[in-house]
Protein backbone atom coordinates (compact mmCIF):
# COMPACT_ATOMS: atom_id res chain seq x y z
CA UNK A 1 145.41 -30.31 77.15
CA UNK A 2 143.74 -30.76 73.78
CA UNK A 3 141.67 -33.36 74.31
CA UNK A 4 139.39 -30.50 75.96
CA UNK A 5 136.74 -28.94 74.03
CA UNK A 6 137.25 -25.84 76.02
CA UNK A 7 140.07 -24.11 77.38
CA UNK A 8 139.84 -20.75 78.99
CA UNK A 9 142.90 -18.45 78.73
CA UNK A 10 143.39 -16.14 81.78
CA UNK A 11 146.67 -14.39 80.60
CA UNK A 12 149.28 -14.04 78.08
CA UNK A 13 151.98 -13.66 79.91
CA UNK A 14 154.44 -13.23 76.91
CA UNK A 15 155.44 -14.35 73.34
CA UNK A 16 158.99 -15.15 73.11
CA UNK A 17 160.98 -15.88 70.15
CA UNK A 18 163.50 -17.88 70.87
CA UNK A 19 166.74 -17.57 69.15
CA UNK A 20 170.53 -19.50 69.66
CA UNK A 21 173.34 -17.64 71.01
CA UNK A 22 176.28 -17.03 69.31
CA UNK A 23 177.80 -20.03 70.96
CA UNK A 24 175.07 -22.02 72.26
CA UNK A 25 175.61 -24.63 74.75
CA UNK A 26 175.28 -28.79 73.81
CA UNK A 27 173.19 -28.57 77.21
CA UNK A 28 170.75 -25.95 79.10
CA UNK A 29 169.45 -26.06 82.79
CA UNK A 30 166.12 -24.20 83.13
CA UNK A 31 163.52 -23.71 85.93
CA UNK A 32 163.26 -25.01 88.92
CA UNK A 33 159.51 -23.50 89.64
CA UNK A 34 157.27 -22.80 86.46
CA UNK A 35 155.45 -20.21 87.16
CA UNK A 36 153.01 -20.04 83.79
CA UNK A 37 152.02 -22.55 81.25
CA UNK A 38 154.60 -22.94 78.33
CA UNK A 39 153.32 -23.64 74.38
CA UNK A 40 156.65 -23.83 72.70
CA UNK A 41 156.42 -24.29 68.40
CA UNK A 42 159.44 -25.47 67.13
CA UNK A 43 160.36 -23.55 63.59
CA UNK A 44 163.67 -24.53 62.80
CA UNK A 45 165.38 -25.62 66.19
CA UNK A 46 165.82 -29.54 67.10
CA UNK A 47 166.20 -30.54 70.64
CA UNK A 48 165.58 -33.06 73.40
CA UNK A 49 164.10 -32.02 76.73
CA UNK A 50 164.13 -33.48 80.02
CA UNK A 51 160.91 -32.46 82.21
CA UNK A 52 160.39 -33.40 85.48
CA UNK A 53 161.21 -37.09 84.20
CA UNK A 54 158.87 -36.81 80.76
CA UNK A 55 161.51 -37.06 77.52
CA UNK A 56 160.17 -35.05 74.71
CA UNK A 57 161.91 -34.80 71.25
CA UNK A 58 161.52 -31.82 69.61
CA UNK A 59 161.94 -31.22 65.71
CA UNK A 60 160.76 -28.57 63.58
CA UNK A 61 157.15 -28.28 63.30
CA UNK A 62 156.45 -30.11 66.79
CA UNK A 63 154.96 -28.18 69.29
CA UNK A 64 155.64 -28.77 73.23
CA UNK A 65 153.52 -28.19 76.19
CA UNK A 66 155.12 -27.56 79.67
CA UNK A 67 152.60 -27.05 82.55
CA UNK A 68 152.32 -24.80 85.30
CA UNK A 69 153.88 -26.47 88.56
CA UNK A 70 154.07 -25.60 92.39
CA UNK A 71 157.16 -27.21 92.78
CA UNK A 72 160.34 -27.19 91.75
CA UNK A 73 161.46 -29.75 88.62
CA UNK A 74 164.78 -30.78 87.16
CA UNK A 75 164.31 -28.97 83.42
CA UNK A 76 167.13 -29.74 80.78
CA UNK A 77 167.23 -28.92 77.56
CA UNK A 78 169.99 -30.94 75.10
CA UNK A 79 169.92 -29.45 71.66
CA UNK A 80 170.39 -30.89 68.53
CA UNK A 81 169.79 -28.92 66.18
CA UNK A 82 170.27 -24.73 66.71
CA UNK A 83 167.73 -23.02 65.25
CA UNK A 84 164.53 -20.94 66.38
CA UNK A 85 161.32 -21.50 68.53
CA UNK A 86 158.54 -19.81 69.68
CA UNK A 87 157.58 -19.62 73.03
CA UNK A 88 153.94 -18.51 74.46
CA UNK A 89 153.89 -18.12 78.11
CA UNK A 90 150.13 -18.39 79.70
CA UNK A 91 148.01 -18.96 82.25
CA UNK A 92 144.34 -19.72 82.63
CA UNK A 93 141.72 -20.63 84.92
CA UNK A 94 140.84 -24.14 83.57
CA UNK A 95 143.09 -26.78 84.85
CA UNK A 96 145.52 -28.28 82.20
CA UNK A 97 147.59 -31.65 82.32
CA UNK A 98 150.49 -31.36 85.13
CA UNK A 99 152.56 -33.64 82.78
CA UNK A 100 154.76 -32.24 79.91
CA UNK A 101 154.06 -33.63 76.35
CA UNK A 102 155.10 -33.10 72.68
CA UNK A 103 153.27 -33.35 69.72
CA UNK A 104 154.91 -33.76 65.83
CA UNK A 105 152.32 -31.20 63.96
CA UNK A 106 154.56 -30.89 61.28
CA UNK A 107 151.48 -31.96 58.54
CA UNK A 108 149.66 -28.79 59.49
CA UNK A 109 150.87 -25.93 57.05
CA UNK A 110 149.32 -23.02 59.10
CA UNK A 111 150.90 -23.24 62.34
CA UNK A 112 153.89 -21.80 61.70
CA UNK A 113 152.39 -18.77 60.23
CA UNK A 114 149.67 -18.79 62.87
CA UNK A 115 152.72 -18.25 65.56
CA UNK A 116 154.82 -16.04 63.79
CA UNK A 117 152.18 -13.76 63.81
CA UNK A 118 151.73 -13.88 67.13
CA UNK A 119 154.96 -13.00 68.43
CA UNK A 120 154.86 -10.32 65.28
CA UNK A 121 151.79 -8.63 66.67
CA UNK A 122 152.77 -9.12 70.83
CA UNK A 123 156.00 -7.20 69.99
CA UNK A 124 154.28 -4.62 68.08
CA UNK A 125 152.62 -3.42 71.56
CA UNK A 126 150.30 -1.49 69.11
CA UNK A 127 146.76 -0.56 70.35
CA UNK A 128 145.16 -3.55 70.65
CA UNK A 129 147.75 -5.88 70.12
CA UNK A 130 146.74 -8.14 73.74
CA UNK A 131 143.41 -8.58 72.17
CA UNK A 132 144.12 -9.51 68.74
CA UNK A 133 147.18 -11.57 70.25
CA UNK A 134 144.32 -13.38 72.66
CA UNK A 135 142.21 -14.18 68.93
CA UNK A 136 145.16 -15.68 67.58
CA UNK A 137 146.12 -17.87 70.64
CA UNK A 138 142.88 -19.11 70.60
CA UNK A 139 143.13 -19.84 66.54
CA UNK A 140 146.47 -21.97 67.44
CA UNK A 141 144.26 -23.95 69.98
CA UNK A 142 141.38 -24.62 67.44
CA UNK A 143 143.92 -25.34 64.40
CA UNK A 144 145.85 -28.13 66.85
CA UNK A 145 142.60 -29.30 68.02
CA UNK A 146 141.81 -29.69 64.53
CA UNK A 147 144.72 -31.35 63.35
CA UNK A 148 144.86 -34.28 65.96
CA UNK A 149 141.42 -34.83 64.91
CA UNK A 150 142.31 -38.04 62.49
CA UNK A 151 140.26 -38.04 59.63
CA UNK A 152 137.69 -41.11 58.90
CA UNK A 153 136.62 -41.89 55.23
CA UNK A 154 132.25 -41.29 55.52
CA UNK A 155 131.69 -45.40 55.09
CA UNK A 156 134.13 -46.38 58.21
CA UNK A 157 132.54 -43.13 59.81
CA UNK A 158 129.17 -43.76 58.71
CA UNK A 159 129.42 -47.54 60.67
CA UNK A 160 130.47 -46.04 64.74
CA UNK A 161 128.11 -42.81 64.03
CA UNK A 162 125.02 -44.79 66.28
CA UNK A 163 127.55 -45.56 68.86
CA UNK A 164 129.51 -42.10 68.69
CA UNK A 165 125.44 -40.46 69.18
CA UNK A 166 124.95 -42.78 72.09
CA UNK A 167 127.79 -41.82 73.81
CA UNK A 168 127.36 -38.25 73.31
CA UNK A 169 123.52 -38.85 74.53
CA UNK A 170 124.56 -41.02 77.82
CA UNK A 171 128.31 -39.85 78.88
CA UNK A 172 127.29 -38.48 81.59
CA UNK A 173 125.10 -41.85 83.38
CA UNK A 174 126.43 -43.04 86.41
CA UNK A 175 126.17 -46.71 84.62
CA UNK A 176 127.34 -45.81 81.32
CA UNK A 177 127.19 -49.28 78.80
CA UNK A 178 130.71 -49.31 76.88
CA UNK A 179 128.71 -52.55 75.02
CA UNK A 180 126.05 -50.36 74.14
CA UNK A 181 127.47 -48.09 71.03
CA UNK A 182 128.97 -50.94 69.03
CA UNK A 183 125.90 -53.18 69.54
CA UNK A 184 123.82 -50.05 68.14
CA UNK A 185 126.53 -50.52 65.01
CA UNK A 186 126.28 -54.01 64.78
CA UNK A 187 129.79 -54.47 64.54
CA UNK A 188 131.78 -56.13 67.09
CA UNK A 189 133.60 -53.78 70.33
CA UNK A 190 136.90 -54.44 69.03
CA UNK A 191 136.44 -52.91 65.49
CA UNK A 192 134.49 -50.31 67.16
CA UNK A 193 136.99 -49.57 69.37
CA UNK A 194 139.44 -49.40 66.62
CA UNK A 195 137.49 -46.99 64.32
CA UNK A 196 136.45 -44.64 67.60
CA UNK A 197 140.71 -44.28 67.96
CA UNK A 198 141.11 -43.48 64.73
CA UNK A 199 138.72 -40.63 64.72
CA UNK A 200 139.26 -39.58 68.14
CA UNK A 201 143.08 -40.53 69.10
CA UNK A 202 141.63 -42.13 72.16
CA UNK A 203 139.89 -44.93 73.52
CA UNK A 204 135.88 -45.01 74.52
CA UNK A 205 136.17 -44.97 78.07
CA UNK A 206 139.06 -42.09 77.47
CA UNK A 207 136.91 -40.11 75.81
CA UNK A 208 133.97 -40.95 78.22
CA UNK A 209 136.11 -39.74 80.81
CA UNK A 210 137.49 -36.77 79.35
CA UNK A 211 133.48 -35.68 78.98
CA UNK A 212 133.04 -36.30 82.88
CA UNK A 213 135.91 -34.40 84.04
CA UNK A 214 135.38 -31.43 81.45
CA UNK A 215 131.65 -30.83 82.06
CA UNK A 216 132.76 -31.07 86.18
CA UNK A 217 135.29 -28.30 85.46
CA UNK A 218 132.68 -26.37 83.60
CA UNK A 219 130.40 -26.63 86.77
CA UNK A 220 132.99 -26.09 89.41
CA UNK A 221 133.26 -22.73 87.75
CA UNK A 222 129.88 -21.71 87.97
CA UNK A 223 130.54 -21.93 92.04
CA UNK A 224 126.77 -22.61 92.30
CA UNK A 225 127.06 -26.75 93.34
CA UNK A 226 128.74 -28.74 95.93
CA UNK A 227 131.29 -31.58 94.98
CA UNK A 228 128.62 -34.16 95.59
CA UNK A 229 126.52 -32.68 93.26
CA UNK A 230 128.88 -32.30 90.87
CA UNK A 231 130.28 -36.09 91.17
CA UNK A 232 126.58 -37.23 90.44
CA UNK A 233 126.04 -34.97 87.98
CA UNK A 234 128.82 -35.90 85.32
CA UNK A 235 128.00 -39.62 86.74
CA UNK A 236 130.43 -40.36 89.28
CA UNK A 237 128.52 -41.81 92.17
CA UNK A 238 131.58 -42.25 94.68
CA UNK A 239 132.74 -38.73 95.54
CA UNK A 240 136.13 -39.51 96.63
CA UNK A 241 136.71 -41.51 93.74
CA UNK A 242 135.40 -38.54 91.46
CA UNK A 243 138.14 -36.50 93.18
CA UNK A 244 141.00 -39.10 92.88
CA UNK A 245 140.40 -39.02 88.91
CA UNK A 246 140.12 -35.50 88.72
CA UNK A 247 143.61 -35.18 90.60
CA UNK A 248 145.27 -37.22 88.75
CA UNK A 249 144.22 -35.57 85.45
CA UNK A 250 144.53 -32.13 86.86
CA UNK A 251 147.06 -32.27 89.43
CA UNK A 252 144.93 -30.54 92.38
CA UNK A 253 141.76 -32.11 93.71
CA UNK A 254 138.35 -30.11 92.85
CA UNK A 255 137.46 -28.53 95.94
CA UNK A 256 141.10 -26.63 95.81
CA UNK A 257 139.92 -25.92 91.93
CA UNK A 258 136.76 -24.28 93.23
CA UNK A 259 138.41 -22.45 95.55
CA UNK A 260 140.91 -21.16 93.15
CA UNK A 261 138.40 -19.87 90.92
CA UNK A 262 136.92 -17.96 94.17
């Protein structure tokens, strides 16, 4: 979900504070059928949860992200430690990861106020409140994005910035060079590679891929060009294969994507 640069929210469904029962159970059963997208902060509350086969452990300060599904999933929730969570239910029109994941943000000082707020202002239901509740949502996606954004020091940075411009320049070519940025740095693909991971979490060809797939989504939505067009636009010169990556990152092929956003 955050490796995208943009992410469209459709609908806050609702902001949920989550709090333990007088006698909460060791073990929970949720679901079967999600109907909304889940962004769950964990303030004080320690658990483990069982997804659809994905094991996530949850502490305070980690954040989880359940996705939308159109079928039904086993859901479990074994807690550790009671305590409190929020919960923002959502939906959008840009299509997110169909695989649960967690994420330990616990470095990032803001988040917790950033959500408390939140579910503050949604229970408020004070003029305006949806809005400013949509400006803060939006906030929480830009502080995560910044926070799993490593930091490089300017003189490792300063070595991979030829290759990071060349990639940004030539994502999209249908016979993109993964030799090319690290020969422009003069450095070898291996410490290249290593450096790009450490500024970006990901790999090269991850992130060359995560360009493709975003800039298709981003054109899908304009409803204006075929899926052919599309394919060779972001590079992709085999349609069907185009469509077999964007499934699997998406979880529905682009042609039911385009018709969604009909």
């Amino acid at each position: 979900m955050f490796d995208c640069k943009d992410i469209y929210i459709k609908d806050i469904r609702s902001v949920v504070l989550l709090t333990p029962p007088q006698n909460p159970p060791k073990r929970s059963y949720y679901g079967p059928r999600m109907g909304s997208f889940e962004l769950v902060y964990f303030i004080s509350s320690e658990n483990i949860t069982s997804f659809d086969g994905k094991i996530i452990h949850n502490k305070p300060g980690c954040l989880e992200y359940l996705p939308k599904l159109n079928y039904d999933v086993e859901y479990i929730v074994d807690s550790i430690v009671v305590g409190e969570c929020i919960d923002i239910h959502f939906d959008t029109d840009f299509p997110l990861p169909t695989e649960a994941f967690g994420l330990n943000l616990s470095d990032n000082k803001n988040l917790k106020q950033m959500f408390t707020k939140m579910y503050s202002v949604w229970l408020s239901k004070k003029e305006g409140y949806y809005y400013k509740c949509m400006e803060l949502f939006y906030g929480i996606l830009g502080e995560i994005q910044k926070t799993r954004s490593s930091y490089l020091p300017n003189s490792k940075y300063d070595k991979i910035k030829p290759g990071i411009d060349y990639i940004s320049e030539h994502c999209f070519d249908e016979n993109f060079d993964y030799s090319e940025p690290s020969r422009l740095c003069g450095i070898s693909y291996s410490y290249f590679k290593r450096l790009f991971i450490e500024k970006y979490n990901c790999n090269p060809n991850e992130y060359v891929n995560s360009r493709k797939l975003e800039r298709a989504c981003e054109l899908l939505g304009t409803g204006y060009y075929t899926i052919g067009e599309i394919s060779l636009a972001v590079g992709y010169s085999n349609v069907y294969y185009f469509s077999k990556v964007f499934k699997e990152k998406y979880g529905c092929p682009p042609s039911r994507y385009s018709f969604n956003k009909d």
